[in-house]
PDB file of N, CA and C in Angstrom:
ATOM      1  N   UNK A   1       0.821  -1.200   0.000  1.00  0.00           N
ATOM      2  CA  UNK A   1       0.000   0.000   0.000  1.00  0.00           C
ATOM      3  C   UNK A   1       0.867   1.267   0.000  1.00  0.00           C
ATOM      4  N   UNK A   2       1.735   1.359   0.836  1.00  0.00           N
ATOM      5  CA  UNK A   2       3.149   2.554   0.295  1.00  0.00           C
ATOM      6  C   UNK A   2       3.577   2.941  -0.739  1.00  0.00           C
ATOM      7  N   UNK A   3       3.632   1.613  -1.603  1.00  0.00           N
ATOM      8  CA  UNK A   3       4.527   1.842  -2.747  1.00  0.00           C
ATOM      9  C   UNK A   3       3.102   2.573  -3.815  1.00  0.00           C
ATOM     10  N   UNK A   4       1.883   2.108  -3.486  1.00  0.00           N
ATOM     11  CA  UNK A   4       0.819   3.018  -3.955  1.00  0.00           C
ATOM     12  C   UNK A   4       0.584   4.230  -3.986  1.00  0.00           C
ATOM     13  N   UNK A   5       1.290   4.409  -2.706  1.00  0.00           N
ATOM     14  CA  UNK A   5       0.913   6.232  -2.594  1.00  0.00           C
ATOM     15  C   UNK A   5       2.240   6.633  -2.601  1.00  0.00           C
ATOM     16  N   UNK A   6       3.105   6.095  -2.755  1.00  0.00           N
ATOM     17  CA  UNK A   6       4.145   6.816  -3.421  1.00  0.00           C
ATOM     18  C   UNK A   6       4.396   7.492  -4.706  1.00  0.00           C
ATOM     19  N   UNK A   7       3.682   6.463  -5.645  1.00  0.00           N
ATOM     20  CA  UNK A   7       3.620   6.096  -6.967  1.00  0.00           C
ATOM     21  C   UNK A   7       2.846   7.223  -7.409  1.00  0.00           C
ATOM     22  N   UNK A   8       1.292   7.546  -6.557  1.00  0.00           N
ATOM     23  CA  UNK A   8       0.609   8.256  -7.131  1.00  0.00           C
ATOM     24  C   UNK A   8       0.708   9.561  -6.220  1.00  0.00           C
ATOM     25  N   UNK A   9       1.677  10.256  -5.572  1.00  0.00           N
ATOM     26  CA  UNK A   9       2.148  11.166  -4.850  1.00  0.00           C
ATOM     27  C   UNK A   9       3.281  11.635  -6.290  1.00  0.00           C
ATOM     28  N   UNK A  10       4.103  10.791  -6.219  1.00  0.00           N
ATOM     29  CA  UNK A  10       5.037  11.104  -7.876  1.00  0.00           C
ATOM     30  C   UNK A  10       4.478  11.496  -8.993  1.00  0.00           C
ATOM     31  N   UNK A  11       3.775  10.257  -9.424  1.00  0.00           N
ATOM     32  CA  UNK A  11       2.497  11.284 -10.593  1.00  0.00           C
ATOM     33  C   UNK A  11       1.833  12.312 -10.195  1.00  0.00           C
ATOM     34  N   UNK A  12       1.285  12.707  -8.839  1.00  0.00           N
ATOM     35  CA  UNK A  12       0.726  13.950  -8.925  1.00  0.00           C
ATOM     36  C   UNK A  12       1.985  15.304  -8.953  1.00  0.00           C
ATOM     37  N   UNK A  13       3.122  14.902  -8.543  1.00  0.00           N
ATOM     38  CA  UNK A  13       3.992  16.117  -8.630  1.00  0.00           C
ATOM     39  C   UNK A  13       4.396  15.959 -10.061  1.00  0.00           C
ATOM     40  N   UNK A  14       4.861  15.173 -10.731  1.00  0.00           N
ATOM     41  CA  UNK A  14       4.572  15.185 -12.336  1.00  0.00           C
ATOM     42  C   UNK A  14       3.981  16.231 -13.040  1.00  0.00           C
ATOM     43  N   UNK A  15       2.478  15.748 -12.866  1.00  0.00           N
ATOM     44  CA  UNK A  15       1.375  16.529 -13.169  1.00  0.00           C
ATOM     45  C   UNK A  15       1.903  18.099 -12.864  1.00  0.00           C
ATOM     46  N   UNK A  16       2.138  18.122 -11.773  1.00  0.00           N
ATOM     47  CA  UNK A  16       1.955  19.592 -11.556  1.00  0.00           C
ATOM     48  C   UNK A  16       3.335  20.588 -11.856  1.00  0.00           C
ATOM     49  N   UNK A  17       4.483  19.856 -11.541  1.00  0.00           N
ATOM     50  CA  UNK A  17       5.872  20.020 -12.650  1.00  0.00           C
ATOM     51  C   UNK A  17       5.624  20.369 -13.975  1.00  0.00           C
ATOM     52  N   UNK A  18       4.650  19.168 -14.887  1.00  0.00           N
ATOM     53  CA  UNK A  18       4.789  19.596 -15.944  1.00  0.00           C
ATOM     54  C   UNK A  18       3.522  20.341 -16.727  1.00  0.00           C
ATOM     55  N   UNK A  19       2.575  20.808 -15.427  1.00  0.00           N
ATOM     56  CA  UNK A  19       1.604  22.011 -15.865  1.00  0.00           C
ATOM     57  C   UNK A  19       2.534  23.229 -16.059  1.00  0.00           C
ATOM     58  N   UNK A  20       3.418  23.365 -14.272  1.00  0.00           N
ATOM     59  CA  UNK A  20       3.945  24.611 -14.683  1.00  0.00           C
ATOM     60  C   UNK A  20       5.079  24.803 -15.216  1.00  0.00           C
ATOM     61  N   UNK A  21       5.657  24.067 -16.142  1.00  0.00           N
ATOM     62  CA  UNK A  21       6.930  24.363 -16.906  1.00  0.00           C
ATOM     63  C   UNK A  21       5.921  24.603 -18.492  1.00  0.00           C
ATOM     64  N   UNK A  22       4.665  23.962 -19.110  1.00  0.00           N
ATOM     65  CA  UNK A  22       4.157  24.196 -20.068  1.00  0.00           C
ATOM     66  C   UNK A  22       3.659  25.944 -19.779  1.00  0.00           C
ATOM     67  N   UNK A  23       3.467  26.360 -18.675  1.00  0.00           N
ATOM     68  CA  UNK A  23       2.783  27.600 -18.992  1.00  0.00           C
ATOM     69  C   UNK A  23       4.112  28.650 -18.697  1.00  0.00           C
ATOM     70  N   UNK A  24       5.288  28.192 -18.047  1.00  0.00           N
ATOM     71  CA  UNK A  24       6.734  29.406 -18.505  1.00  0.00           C
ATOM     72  C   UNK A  24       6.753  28.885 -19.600  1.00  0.00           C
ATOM     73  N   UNK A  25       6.530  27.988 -20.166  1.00  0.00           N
ATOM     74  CA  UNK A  25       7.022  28.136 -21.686  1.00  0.00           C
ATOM     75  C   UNK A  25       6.327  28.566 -22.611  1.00  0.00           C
ATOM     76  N   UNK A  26       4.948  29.062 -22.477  1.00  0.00           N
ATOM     77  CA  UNK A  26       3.692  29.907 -22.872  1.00  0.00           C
ATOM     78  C   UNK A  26       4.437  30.913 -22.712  1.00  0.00           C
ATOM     79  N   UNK A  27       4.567  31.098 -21.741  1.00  0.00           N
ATOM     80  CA  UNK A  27       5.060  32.808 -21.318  1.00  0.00           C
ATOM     81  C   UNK A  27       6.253  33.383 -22.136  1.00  0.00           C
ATOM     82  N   UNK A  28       7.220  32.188 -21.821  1.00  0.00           N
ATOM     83  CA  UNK A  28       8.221  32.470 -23.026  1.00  0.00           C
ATOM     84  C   UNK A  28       7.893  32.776 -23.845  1.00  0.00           C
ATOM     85  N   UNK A  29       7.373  32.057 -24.996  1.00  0.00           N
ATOM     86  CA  UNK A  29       7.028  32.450 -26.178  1.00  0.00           C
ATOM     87  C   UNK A  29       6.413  33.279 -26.476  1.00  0.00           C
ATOM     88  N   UNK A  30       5.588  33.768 -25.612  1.00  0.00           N
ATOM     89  CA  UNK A  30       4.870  35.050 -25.776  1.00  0.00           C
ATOM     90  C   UNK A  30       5.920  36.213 -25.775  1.00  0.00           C
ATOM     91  N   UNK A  31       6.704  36.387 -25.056  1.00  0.00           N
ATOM     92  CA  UNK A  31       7.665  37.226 -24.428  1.00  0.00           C
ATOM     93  C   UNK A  31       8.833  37.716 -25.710  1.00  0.00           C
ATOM     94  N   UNK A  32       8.693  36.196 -26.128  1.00  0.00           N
ATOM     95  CA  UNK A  32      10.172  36.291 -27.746  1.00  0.00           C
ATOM     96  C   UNK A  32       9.016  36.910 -28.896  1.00  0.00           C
ATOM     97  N   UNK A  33       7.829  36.951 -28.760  1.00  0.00           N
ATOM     98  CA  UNK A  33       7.113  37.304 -29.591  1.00  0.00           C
ATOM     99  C   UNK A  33       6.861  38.682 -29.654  1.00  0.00           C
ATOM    100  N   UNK A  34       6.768  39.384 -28.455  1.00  0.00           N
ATOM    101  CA  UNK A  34       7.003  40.346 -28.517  1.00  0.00           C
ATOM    102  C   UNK A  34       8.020  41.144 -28.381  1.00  0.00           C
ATOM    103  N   UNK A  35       9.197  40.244 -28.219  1.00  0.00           N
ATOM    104  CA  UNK A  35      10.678  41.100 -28.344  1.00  0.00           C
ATOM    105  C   UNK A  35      10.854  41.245 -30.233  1.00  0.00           C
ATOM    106  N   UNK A  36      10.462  39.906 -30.870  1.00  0.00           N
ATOM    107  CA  UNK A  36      10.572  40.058 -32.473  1.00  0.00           C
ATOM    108  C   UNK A  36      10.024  41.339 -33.150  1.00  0.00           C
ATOM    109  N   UNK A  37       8.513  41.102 -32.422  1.00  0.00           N
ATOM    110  CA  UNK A  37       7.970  42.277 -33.039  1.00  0.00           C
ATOM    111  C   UNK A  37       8.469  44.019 -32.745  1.00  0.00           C
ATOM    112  N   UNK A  38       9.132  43.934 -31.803  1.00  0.00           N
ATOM    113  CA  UNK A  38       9.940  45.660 -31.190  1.00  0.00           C
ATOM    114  C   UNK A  38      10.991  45.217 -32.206  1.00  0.00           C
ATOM    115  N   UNK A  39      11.860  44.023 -32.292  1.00  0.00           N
ATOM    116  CA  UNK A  39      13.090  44.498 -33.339  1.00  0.00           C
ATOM    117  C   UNK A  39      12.175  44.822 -34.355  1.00  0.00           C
ATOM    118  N   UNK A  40      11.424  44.315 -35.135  1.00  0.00           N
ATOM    119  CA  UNK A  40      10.924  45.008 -36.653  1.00  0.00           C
ATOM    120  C   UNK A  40      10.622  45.950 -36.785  1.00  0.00           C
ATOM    121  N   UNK A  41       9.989  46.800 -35.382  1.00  0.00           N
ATOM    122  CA  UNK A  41       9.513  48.220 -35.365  1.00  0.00           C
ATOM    123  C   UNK A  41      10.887  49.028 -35.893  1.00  0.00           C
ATOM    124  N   UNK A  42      11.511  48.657 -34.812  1.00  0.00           N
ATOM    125  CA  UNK A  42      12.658  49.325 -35.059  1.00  0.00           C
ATOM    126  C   UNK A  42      13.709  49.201 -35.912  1.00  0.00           C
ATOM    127  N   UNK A  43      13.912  48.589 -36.604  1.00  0.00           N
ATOM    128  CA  UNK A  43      14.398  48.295 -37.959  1.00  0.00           C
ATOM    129  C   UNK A  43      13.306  48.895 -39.537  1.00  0.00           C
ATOM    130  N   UNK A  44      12.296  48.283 -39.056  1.00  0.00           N
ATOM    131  CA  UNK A  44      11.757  49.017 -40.232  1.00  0.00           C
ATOM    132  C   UNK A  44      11.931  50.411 -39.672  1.00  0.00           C
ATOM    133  N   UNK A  45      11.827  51.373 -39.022  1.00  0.00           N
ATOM    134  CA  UNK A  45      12.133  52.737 -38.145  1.00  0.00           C
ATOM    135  C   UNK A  45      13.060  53.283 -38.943  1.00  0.00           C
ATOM    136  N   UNK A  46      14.387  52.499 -39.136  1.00  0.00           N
ATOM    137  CA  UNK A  46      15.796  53.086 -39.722  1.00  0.00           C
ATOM    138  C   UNK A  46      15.982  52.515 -40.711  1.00  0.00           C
ATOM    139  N   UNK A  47      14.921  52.052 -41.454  1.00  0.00           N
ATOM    140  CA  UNK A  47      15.116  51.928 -42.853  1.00  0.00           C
ATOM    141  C   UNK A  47      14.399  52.644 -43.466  1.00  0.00           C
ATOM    142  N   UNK A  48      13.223  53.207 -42.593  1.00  0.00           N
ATOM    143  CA  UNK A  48      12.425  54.670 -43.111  1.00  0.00           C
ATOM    144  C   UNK A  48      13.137  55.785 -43.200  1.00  0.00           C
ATOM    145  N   UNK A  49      14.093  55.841 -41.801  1.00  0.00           N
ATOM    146  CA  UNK A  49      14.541  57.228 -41.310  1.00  0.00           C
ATOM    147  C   UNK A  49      15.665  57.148 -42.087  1.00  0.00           C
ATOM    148  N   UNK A  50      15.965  56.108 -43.018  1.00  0.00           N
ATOM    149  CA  UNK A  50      17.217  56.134 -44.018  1.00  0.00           C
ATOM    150  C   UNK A  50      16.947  56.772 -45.223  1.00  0.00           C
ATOM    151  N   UNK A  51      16.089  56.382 -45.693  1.00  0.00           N
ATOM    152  CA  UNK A  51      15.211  56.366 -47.308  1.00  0.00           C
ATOM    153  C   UNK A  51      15.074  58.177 -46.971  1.00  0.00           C
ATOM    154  N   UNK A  52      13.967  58.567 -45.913  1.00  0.00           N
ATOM    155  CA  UNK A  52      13.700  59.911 -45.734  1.00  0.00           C
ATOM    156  C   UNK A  52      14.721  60.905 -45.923  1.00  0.00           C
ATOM    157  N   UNK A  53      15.909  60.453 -44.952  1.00  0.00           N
ATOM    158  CA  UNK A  53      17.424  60.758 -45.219  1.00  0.00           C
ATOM    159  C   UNK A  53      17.875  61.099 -46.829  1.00  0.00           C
ATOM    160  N   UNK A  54      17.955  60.299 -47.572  1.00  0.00           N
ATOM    161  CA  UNK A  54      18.541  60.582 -48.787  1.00  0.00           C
ATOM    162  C   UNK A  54      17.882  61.469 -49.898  1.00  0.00           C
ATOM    163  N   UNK A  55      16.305  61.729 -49.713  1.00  0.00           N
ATOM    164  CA  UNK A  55      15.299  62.371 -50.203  1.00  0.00           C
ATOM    165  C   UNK A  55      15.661  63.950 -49.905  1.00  0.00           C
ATOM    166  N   UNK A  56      16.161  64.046 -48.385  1.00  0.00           N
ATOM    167  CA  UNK A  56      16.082  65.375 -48.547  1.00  0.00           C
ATOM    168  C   UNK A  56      17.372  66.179 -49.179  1.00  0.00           C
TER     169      UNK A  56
END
């Protein structure tokens, strides 16, 4: 009967280990998603403020 509730004491920390490593890794990705999207701002930014540059 020990080795029962050991077993299912392990699977429940499992479970709950690998709930919360799936949702930092939600988070992550959310996080690189919005770091990608600030580099493009800003790159497309100085490839405007380049083009504008040579116009005048």
């Amino acid at each position: 009967m020990r080795g029962l509730g050991r077993l299912l004491l392990a699977v429940l920390v499992g479970i709950v280990v690998l709930w919360i490593a799936l949702k930092l890794f939600i988070g992550a990705l959310k996080l690189v998603g919005v770091l990608i999207a600030v580099a493009a701002m800003v790159a497309v930014y100085f490839i405007a403020e380049k083009a504008i540059g040579k116009g005048r």
